[in-house]
Each structure stands twice: as C-alpha cells, then as structure tokens.
C-alpha atoms as a PDB file:
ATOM      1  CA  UNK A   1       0.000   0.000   0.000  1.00  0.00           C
ATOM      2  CA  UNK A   2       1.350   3.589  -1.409  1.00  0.00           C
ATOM      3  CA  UNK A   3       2.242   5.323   2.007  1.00  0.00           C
ATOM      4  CA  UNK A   4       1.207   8.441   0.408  1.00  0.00           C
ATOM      5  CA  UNK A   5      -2.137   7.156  -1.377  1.00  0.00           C
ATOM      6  CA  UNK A   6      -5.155  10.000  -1.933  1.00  0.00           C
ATOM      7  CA  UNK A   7      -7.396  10.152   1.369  1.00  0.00           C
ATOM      8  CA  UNK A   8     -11.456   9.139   0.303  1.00  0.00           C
ATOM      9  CA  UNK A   9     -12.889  12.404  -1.981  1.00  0.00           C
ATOM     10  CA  UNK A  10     -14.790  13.200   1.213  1.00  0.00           C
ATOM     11  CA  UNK A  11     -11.684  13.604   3.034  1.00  0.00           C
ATOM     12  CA  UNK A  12     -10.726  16.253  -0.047  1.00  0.00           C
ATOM     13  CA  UNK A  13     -14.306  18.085  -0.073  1.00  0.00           C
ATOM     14  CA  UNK A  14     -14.374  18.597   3.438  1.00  0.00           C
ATOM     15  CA  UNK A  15     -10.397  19.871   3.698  1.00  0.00           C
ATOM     16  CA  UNK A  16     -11.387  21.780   0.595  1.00  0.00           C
ATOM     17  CA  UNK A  17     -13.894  23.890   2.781  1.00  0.00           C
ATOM     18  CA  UNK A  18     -11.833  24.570   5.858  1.00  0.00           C
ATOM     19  CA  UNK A  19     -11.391  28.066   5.551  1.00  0.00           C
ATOM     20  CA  UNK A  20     -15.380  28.434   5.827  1.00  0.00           C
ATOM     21  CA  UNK A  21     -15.220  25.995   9.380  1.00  0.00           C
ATOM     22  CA  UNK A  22     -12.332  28.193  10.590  1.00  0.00           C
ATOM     23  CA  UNK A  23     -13.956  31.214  10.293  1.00  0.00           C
ATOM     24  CA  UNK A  24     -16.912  29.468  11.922  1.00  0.00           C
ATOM     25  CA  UNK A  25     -15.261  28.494  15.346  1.00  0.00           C
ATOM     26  CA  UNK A  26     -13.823  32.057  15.214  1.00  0.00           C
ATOM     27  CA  UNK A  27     -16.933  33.568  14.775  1.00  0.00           C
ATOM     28  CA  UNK A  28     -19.005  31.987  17.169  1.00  0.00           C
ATOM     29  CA  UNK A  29     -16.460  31.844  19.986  1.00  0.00           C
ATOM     30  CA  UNK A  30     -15.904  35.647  19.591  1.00  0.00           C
ATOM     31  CA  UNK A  31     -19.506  35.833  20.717  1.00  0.00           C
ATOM     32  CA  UNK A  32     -19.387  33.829  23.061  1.00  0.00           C
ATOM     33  CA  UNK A  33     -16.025  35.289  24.526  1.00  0.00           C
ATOM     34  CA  UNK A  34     -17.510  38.710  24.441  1.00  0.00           C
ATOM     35  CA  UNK A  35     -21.449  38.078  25.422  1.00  0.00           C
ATOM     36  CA  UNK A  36     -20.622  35.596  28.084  1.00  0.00           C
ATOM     37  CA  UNK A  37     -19.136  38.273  29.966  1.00  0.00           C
ATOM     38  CA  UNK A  38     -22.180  40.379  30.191  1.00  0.00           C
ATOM     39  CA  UNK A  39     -24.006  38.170  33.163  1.00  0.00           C
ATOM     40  CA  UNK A  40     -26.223  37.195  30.255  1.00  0.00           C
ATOM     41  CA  UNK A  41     -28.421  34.115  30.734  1.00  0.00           C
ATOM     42  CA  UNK A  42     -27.268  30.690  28.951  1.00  0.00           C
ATOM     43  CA  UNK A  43     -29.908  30.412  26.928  1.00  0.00           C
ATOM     44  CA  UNK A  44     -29.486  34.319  25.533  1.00  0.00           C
ATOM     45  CA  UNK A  45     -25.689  33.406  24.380  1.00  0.00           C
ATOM     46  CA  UNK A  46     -26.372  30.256  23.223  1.00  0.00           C
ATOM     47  CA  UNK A  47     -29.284  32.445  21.014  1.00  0.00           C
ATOM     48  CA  UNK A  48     -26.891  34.863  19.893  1.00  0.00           C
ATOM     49  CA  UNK A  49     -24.508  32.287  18.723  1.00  0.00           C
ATOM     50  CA  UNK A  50     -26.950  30.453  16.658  1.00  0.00           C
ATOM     51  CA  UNK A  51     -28.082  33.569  15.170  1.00  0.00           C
ATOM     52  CA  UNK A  52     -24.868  34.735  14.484  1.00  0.00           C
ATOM     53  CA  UNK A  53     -23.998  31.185  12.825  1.00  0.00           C
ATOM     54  CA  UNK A  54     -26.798  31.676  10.788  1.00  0.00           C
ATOM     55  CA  UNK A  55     -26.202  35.269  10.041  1.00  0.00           C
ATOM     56  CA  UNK A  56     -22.382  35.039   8.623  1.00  0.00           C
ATOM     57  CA  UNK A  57     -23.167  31.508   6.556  1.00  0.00           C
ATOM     58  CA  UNK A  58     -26.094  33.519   4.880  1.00  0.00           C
ATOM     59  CA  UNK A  59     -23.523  36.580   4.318  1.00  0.00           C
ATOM     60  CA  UNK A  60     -21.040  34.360   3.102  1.00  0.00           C
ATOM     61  CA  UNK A  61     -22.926  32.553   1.002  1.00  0.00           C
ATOM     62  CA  UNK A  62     -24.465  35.943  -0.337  1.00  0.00           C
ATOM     63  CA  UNK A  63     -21.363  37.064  -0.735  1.00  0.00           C
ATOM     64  CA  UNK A  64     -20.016  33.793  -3.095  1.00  0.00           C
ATOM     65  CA  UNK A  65     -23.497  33.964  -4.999  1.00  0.00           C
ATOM     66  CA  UNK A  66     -22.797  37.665  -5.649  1.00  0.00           C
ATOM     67  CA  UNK A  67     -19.281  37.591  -6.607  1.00  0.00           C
ATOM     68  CA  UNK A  68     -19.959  35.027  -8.734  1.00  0.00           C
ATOM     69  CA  UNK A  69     -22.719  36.560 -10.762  1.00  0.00           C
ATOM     70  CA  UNK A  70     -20.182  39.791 -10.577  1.00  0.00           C
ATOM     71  CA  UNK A  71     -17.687  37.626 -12.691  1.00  0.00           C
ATOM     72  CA  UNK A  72     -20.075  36.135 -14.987  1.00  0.00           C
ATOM     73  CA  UNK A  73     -23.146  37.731 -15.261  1.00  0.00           C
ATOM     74  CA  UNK A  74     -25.861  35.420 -15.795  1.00  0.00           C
ATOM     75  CA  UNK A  75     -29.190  34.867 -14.755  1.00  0.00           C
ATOM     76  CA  UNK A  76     -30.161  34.565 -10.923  1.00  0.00           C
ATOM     77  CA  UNK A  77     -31.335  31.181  -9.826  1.00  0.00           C
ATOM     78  CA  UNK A  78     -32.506  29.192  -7.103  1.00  0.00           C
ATOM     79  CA  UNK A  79     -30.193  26.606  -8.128  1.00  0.00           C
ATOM     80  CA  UNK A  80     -27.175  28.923  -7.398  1.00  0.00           C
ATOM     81  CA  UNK A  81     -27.739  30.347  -4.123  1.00  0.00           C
ATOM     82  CA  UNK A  82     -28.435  26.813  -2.784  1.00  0.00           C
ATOM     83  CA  UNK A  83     -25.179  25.412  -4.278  1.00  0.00           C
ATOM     84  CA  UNK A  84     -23.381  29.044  -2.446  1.00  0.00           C
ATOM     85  CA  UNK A  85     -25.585  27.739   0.548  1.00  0.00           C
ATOM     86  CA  UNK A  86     -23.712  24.284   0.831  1.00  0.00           C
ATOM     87  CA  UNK A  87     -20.542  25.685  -0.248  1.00  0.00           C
ATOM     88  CA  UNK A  88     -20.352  27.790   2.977  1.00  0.00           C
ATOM     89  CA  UNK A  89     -21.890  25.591   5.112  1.00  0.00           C
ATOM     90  CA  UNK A  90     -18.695  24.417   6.603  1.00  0.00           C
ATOM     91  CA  UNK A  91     -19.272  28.129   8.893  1.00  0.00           C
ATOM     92  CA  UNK A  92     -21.979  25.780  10.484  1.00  0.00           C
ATOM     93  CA  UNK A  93     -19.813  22.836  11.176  1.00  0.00           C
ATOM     94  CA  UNK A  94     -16.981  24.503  12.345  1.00  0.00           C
ATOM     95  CA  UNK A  95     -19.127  26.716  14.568  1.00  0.00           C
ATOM     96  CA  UNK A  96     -20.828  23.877  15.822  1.00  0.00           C
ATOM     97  CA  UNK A  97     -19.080  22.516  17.830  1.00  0.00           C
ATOM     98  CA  UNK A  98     -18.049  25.393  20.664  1.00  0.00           C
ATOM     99  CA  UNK A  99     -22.654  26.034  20.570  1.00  0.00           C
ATOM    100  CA  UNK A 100     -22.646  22.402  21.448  1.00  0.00           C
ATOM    101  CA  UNK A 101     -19.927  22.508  23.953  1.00  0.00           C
ATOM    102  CA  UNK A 102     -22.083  25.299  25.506  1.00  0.00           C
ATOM    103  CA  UNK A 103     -25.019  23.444  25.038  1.00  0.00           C
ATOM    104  CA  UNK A 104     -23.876  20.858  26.650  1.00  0.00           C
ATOM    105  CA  UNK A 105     -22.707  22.350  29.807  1.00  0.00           C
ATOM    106  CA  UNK A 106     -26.248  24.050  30.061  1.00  0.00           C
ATOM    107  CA  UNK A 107     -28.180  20.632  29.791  1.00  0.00           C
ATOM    108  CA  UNK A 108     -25.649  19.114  32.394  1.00  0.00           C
ATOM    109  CA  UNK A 109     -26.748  21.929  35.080  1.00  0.00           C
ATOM    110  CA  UNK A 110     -23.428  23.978  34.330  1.00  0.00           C
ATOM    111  CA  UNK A 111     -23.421  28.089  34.592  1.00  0.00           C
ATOM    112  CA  UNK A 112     -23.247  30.521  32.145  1.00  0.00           C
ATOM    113  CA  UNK A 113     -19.103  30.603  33.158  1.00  0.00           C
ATOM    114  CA  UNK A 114     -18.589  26.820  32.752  1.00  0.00           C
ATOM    115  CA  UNK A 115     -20.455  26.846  29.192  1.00  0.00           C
ATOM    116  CA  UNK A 116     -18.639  29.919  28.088  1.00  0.00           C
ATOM    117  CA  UNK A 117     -15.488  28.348  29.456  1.00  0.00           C
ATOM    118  CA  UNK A 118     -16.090  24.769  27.216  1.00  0.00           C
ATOM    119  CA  UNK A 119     -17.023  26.980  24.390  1.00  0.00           C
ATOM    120  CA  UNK A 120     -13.710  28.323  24.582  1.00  0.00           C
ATOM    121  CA  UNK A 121     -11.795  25.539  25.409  1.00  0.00           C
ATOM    122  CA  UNK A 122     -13.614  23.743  22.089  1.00  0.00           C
ATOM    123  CA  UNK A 123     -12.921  26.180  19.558  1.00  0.00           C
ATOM    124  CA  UNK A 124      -9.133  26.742  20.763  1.00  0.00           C
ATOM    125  CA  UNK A 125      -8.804  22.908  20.572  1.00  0.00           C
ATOM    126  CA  UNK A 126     -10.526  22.661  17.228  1.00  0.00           C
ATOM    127  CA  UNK A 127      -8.407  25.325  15.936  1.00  0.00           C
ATOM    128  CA  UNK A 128      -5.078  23.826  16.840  1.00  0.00           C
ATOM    129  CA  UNK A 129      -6.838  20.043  15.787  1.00  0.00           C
ATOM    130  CA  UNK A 130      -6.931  21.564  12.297  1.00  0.00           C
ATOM    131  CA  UNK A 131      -3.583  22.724  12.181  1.00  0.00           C
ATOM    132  CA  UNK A 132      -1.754  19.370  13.926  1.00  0.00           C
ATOM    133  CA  UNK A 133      -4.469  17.381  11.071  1.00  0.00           C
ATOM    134  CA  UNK A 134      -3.106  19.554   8.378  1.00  0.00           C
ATOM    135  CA  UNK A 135       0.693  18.993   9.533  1.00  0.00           C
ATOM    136  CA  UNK A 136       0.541  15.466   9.920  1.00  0.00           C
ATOM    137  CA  UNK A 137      -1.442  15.272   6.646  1.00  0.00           C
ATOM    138  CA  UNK A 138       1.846  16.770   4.729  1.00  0.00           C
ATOM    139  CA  UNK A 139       3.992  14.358   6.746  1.00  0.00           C
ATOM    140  CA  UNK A 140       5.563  17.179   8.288  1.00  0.00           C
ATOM    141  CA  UNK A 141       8.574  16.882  11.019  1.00  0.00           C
ATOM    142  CA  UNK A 142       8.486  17.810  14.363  1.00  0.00           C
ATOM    143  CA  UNK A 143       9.468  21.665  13.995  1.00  0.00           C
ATOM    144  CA  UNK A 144       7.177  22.290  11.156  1.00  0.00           C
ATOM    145  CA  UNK A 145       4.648  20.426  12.956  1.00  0.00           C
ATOM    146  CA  UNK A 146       5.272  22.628  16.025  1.00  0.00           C
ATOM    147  CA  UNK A 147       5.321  25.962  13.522  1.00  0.00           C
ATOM    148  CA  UNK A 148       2.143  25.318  12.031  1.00  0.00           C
ATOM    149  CA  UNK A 149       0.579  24.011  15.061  1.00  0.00           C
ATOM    150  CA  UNK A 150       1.179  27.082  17.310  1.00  0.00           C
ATOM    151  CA  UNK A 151      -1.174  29.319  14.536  1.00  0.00           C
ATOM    152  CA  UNK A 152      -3.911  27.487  15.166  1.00  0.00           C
ATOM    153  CA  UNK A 153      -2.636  28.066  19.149  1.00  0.00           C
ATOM    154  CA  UNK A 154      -2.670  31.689  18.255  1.00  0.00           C
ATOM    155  CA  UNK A 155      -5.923  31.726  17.321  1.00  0.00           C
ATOM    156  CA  UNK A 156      -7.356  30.288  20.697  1.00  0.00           C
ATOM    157  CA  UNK A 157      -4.977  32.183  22.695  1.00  0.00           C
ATOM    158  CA  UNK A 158      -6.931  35.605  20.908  1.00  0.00           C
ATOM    159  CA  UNK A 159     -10.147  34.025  21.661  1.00  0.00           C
ATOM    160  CA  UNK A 160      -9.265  33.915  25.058  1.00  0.00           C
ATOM    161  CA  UNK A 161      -7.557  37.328  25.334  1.00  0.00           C
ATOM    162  CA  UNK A 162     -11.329  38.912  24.255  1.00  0.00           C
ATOM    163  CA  UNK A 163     -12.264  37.033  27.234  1.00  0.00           C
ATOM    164  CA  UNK A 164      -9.833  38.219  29.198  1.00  0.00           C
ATOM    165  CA  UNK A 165      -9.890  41.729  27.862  1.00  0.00           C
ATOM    166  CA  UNK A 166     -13.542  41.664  28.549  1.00  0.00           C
ATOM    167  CA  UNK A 167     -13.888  39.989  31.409  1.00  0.00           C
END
C-alpha cells in the first residue's frame, strides 16, 4: 500500500472547505467570549450564537453567490444560491461545535461561566486540531509540525484574550 495514497474524496471536499469551518469556530467563539461576559443568561448566548452562525453563513454565502454573478453575469437562480448555501456551510460545522460545547454544559446543570469556558476551550482545541491534522497530513517533522501548530494556538490564545480583555 502507497504510504502516500489519496485520502477518500470526502476527506478532499471537506479539507477543501476549511477556511469556511475556521472562520466558523472564530466567529461563534468571539460571541461567546464577548457576550458571556455580560451576566447574560445561557440560553441568551447560546441564542446569539446560533443567530450569528446563521447570520455570517447567509452573508457568506451571499457574498459567493454575488461575486460570482459579478464575474459572470448570468441569470439569478434558485439553483445557485443553494449550491453558495452548501458551499459555505462548513461556517456551520466549524461553529458547531463550541454552541454544542455550551449546550452541553447548560443541559448538564453547568453556569453561564462553565459553558462559556467549554465553548472556549472547544474552539481553541478545534483550531489547533486543524492545524496538527493539516501537519501530519503533509507528513511534516516535528518543527514544522510545532510551527504550524502554534497558529492554530494563536488563534485560541486571541479568543481567550477577548475574554480576558472583557472579562
């Protein structure tokens, strides 16, 4: 077996959207790092999230549809938007999975602080996941591993230095 053999075309179409699931996590957990310091209810943060999931995969998805018809003008169709819809829809499953942390901590009985604080912990974790998936994907060594690794770190270190900045 080639060592280096093609990962499954799912593998591909799902790496092939991660910009759309990192802006997702970064998104969401920049709501959640900034409303969850506001002594706002659980259920109110976990409602702003959602809607601003919803919100910036619309807007990006507006924005694809529009640029597209910008480069080649042609007529406006249903079809379209719902194939800029699923395009960006990796916004939803990268932001995901911080709402669910949060969620999560809610259902369990958890504050407002411990859901905020999973939320956070999620999307820095997710963010560095990516990168150490993407390094080990390239069969990279240990220092370029390390590199590449520590931007995802830098990420979730910002998230959490709106919280702290906030807080």
């Amino acid at each position: 077996m080639n060592e280096h053999a093609e990962p499954p075309e799912s593998v591909n179409t799902f790496f092939a959207n991660a910009a759309g699931t990192i802006y997702g996590v970064l998104a969401v957990a920049t709501v959640i790092a900034a409303e969850g310091t506001r002594q706002e209810t659980t259920g109110k943060v976990l409602g702003a999230s959602v809607i601003t999931m919803i919100l910036y995969w619309l807007a990006h998805a507006y924005a694809h549809h529009l640029g597209s018809r910008l480069r080649e003008p042609a007529t406006w169709s249903f079809h379209e938007i719902f194939v800029s819809l699923a395009a960006a829809a990796s916004i939803l499953v990268g932001a995901a999975i911080p709402v669910l942390a949060m969620l999560g901590a809610w259902l369990a009985g958890g504050t407002l602080e411990s859901g905020v604080t999973a939320a956070l912990w999620c999307a820095g974790v997710e963010l560095v996941g990516f990168e150490l998936v993407a390094s080990i994907r390239r069969h990279l060594g240990v220092r370029d591993l390390l590199v590449e690794t520590s931007i995802g770190l830098a990420f979730g270190l910002g998230i959490l230095g709106i919280r702290l900045l906030l807080h």
